[in-house]
Protein backbone atom coordinates (compact mmCIF):
# COMPACT_ATOMS: atom_id res chain seq x y z
CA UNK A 1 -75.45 74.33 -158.93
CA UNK A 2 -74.19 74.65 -155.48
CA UNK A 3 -76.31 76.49 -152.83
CA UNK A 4 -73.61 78.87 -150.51
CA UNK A 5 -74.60 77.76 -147.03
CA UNK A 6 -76.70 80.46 -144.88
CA UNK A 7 -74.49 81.73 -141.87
CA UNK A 8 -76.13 80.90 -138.93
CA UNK A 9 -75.82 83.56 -135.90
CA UNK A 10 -74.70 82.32 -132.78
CA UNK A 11 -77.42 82.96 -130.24
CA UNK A 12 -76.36 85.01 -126.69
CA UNK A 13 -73.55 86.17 -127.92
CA UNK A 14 -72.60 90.02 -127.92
CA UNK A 15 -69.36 90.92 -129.16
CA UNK A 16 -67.94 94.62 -128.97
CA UNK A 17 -64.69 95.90 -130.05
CA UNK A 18 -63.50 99.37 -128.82
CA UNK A 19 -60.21 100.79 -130.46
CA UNK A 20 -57.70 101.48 -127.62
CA UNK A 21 -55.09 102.80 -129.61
CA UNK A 22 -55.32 104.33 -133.61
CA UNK A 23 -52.08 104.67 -134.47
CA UNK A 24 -50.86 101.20 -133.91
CA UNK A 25 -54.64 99.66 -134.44
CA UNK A 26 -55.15 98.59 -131.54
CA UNK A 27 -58.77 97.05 -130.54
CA UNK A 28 -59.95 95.03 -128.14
CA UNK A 29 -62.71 92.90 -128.16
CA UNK A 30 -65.63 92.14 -125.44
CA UNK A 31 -67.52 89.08 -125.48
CA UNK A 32 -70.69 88.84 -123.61
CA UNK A 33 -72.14 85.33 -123.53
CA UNK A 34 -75.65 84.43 -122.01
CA UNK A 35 -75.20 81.09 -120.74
CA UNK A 36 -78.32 79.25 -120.52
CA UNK A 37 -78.98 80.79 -124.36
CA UNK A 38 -75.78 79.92 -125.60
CA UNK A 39 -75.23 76.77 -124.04
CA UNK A 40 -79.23 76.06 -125.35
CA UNK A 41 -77.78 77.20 -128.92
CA UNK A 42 -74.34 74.80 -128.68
CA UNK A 43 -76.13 71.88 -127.75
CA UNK A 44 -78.29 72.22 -131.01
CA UNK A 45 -75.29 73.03 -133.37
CA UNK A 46 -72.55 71.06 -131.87
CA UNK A 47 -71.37 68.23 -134.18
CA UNK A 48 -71.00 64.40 -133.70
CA UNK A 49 -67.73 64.71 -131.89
CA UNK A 50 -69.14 67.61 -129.23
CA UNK A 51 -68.17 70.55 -130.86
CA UNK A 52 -69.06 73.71 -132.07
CA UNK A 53 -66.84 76.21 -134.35
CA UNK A 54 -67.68 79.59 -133.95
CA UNK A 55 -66.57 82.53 -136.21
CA UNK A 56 -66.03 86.32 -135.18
CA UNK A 57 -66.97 87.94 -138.55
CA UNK A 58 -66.30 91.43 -139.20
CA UNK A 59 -69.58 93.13 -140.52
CA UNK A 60 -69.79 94.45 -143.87
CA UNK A 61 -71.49 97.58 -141.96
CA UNK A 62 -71.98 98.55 -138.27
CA UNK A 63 -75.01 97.36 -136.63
CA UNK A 64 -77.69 99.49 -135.49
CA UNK A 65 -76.50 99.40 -131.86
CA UNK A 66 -72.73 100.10 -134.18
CA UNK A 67 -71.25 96.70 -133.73
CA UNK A 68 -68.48 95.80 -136.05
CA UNK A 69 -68.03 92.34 -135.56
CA UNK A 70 -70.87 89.17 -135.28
CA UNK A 71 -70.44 85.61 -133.93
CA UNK A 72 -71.63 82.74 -136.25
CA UNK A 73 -71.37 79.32 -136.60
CA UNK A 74 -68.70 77.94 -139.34
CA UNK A 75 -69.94 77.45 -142.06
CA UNK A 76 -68.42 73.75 -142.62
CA UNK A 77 -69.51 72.70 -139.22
CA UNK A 78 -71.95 70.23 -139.66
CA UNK A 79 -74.86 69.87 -136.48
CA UNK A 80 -76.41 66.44 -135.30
């Protein structure tokens, strides 16, 4: 049976979205990135070439601070 892969949230990373304009769905999106924790977080996920693929999800529900979107690694990215 194959096992669905469990998303992996990127770490200092805050991502909000604020709607600008409703009639023509608008939104714009702020990313926040902690440096030394993200950079800490690449290093471990990055694959053999360097990399790291991130994802900007959109939640299934708000968060409790009412985020609507979350940062996670892709799911096919493979780490060290």
């Amino acid at each position: 049976m194959y096992d669905k892969p469990i998303p992996i949230s990127v770490e200092g990373m805050d991502i909000r979205t604020t709607v600008i304009d409703e009639v023509d769905d608008v939104v714009k999106i702020t990313q926040n990135i902690n440096i030394e924790q993200f950079l800490a977080f690449a290093r471990k996920h990055e694959n053999h070439r360097g990399w790291v693929t991130i994802e900007i999800v959109k939640r299934k529900t708000p968060s409790s601070k009412g985020h609507n979107y979350w940062a996670r690694v892709a799911l096919y990215n493979k780490g060290k």
